[in-house]
Protein backbone atom coordinates (compact mmCIF):
# COMPACT_ATOMS: atom_id res chain seq x y z
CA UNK A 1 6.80 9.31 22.83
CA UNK A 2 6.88 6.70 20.52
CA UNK A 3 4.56 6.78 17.80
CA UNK A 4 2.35 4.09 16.32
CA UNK A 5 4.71 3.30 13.24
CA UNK A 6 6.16 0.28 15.05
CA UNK A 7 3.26 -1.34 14.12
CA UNK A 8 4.86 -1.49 10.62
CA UNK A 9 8.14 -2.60 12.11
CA UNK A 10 9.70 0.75 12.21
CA UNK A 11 10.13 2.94 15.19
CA UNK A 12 9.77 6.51 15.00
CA UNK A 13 9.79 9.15 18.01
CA UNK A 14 7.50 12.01 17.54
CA UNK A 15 9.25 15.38 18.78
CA UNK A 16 7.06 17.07 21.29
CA UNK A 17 3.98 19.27 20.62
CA UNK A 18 4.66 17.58 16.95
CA UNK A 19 1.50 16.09 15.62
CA UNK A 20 1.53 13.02 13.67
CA UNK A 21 -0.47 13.28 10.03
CA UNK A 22 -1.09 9.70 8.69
CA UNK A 23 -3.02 8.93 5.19
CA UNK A 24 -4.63 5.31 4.92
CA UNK A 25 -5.77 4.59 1.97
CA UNK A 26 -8.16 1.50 0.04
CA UNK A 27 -11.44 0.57 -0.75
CA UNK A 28 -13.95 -1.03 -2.31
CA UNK A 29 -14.23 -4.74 -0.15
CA UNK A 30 -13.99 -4.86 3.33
CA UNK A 31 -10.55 -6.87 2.78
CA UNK A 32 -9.03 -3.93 2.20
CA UNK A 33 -11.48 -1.10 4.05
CA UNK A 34 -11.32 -3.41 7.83
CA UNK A 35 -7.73 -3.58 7.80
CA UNK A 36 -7.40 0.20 7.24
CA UNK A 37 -9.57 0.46 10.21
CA UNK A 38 -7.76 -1.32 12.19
CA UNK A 39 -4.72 0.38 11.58
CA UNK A 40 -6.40 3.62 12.05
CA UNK A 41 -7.60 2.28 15.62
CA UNK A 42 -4.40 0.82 16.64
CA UNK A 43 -2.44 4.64 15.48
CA UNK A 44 -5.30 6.22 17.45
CA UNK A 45 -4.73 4.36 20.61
CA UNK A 46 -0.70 4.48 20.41
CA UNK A 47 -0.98 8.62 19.30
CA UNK A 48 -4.54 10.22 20.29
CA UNK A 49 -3.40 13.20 18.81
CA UNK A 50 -2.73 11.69 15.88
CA UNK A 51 -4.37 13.12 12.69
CA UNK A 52 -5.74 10.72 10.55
CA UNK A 53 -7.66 10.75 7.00
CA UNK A 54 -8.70 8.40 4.97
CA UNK A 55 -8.76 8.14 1.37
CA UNK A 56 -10.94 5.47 -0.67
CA UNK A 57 -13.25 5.46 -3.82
CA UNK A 58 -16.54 6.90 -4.74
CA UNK A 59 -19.61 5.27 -4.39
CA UNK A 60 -17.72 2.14 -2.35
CA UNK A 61 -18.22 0.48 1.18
CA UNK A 62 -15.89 2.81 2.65
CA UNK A 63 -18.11 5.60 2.37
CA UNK A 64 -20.61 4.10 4.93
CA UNK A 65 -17.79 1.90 7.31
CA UNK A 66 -15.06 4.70 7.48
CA UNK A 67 -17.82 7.45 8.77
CA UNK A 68 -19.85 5.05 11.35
CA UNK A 69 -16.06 4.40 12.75
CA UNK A 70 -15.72 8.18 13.36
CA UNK A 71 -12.79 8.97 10.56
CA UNK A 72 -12.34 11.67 8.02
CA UNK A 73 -12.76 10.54 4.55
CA UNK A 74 -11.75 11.64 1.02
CA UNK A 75 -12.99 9.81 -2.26
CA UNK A 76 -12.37 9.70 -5.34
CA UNK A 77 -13.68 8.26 -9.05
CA UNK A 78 -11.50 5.52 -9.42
CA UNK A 79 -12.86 2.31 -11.80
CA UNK A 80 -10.77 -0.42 -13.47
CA UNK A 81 -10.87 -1.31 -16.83
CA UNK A 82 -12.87 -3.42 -18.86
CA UNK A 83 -10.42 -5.72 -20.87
CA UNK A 84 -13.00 -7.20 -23.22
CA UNK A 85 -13.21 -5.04 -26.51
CA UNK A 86 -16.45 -3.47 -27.08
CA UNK A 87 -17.95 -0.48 -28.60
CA UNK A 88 -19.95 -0.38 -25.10
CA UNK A 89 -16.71 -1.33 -23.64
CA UNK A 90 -14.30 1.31 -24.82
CA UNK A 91 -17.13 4.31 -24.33
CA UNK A 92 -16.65 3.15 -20.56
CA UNK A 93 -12.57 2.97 -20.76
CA UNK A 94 -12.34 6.49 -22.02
CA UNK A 95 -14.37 7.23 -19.39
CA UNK A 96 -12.63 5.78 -16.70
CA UNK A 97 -9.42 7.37 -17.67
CA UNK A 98 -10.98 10.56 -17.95
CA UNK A 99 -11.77 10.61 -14.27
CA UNK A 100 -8.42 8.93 -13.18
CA UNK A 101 -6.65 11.71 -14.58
CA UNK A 102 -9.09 14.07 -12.14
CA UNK A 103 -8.47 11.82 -9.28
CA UNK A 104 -4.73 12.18 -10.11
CA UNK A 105 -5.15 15.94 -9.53
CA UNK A 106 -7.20 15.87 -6.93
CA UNK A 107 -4.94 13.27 -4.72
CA UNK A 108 -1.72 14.96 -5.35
CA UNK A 109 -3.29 18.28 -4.17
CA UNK A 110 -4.82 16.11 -0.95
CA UNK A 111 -1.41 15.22 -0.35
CA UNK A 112 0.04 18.81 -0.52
CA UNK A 113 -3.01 20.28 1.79
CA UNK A 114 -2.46 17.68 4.24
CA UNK A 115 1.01 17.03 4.26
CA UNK A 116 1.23 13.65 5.95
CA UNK A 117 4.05 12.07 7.37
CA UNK A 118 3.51 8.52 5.63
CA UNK A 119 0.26 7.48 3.36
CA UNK A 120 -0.69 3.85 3.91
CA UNK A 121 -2.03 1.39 1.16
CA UNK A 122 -4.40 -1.28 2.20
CA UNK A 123 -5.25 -2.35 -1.42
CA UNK A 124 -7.65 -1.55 -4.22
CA UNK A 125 -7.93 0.37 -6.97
CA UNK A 126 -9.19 3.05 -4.69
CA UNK A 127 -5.84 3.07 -2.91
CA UNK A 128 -3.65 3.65 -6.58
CA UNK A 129 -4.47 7.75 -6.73
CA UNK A 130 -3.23 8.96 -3.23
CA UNK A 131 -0.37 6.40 -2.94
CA UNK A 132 1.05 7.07 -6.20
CA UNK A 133 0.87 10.84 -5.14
CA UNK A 134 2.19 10.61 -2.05
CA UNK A 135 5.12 8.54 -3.76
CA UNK A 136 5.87 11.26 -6.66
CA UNK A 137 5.38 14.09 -3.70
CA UNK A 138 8.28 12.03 -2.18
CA UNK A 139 6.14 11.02 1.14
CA UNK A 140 6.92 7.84 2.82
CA UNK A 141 4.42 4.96 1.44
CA UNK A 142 3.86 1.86 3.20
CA UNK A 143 1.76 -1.04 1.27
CA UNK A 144 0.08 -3.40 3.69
CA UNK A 145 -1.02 -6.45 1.29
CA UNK A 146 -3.59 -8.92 3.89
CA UNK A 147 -4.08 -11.56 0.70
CA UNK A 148 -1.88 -14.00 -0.46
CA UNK A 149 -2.04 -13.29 -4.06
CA UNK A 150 -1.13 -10.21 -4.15
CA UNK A 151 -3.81 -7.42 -6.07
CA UNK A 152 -2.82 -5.64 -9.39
CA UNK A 153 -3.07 -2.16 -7.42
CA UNK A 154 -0.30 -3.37 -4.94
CA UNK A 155 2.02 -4.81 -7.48
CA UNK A 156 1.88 -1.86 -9.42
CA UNK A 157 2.50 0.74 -6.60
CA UNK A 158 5.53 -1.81 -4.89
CA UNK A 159 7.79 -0.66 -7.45
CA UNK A 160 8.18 2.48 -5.64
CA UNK A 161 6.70 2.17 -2.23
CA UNK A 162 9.21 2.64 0.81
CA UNK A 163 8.02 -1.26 1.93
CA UNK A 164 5.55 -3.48 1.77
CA UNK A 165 3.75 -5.85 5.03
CA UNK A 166 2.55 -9.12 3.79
CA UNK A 167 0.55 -11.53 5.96
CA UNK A 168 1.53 -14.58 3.97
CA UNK A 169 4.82 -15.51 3.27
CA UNK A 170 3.97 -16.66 -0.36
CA UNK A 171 2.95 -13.11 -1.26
CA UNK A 172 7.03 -12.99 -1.37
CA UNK A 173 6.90 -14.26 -4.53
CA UNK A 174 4.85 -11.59 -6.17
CA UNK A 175 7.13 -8.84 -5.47
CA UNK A 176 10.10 -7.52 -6.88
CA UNK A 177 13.72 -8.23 -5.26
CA UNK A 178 15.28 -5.43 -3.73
CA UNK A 179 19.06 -5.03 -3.47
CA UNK A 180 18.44 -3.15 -0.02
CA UNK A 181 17.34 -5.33 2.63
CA UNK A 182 15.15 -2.63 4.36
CA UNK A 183 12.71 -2.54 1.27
CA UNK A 184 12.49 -6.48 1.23
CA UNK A 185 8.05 -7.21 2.11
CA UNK A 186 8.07 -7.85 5.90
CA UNK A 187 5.49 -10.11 7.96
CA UNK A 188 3.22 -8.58 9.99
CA UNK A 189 -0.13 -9.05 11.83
CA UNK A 190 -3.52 -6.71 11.75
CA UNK A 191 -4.22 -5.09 14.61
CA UNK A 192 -7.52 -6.12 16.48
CA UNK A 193 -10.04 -3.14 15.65
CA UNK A 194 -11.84 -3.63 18.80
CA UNK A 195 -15.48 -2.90 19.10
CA UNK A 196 -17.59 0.04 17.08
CA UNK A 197 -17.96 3.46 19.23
CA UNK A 198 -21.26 2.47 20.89
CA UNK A 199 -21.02 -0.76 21.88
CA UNK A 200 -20.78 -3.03 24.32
């Protein structure tokens, strides 16, 4: 059976009585939560039995749209820094980094106690911890960047991802040359997400 990967432009066929594991990853703004969705909806319909989770931030939008959509989701304290320096402002960096280095632990041992065949990135500093994981746990990555200026989070995590959809051909620019053609950013479309369970 082939699997829903082709909606990134690869094809994969799942062995029988083999269950597919998929991470999807992002938060914070529905540009990068809906998309995630809709992925999620469109590997659901290609592999029921696929098993899906999704990853995100704490305290974001994804933990009230990922749970009314009827997905599993894991969170973690992930902030970005405040660049201006000030005594209030540094108090707040320390923090941050305090809990990324948690999240960092906490992600990479999501990644072992799920074991998923690729992690998606939809974008966010919610998507960095889990990604970067996956990536250093040597688990396929895919980067799905829906903006045409491409975010910090995505640039960063590019550098090692196994490739990278863009919806808009100037997000080329933004990334990296690669001397093998199969890690060059592709085009792609979202998937429709179709309506909420529920309704009409």
């Amino acid at each position: 059976m082939w699997c829903a990967f082709q909606i990134f432009g690869f094809r994969t066929q799942s062995k029988e009585g083999y269950l597919l594991r998929i991470i999807l990853s992002g938060g914070g703004t529905g540009g990068h939560i809906n998309p995630a969705l809709a992925i999620a909806k469109k590997v659901r319909a290609e592999d029921p039995t696929a098993e899906i989770l999704f990853c995100g931030g704490k305290g974001g939008l994804e933990e009230k749209l990922v749970p009314r959509e009827g997905f599993e989701l894991k969170t973690f304290a992930v902030h970005g820094l405040r660049r201006k320096l000030t005594p209030a402002n540094i108090v707040y960096n320390v923090k941050v980094l305090a809990e990324a280095e948690r999240s960092r632990k906490e992600a990479e041992q999501t990644v072992r106690t799920f074991r998923p065949d690729v992690v998606v990135g939809c974008g966010g500093y919610a998507s960095f911890p889990v990604v970067r994981a996956a990536q250093k746990c040597g688990v396929p990555t895919l980067l799905l960047e829906v903006n045409a200026f491409p975010g910090v989070t995505t640039r960063q995590l590019a550098r090692h991802a196994d490739a990278v959809m863009i919806c808009f051909e100037d997000s080329r620019a933004y990334f990296p040359k690669e001397r093998h053609p199969h890690r060059q950013p592709r085009s792609t479309r979202i998937p429709q997400r179709g309506p909420r369970p529920g309704t009409p």
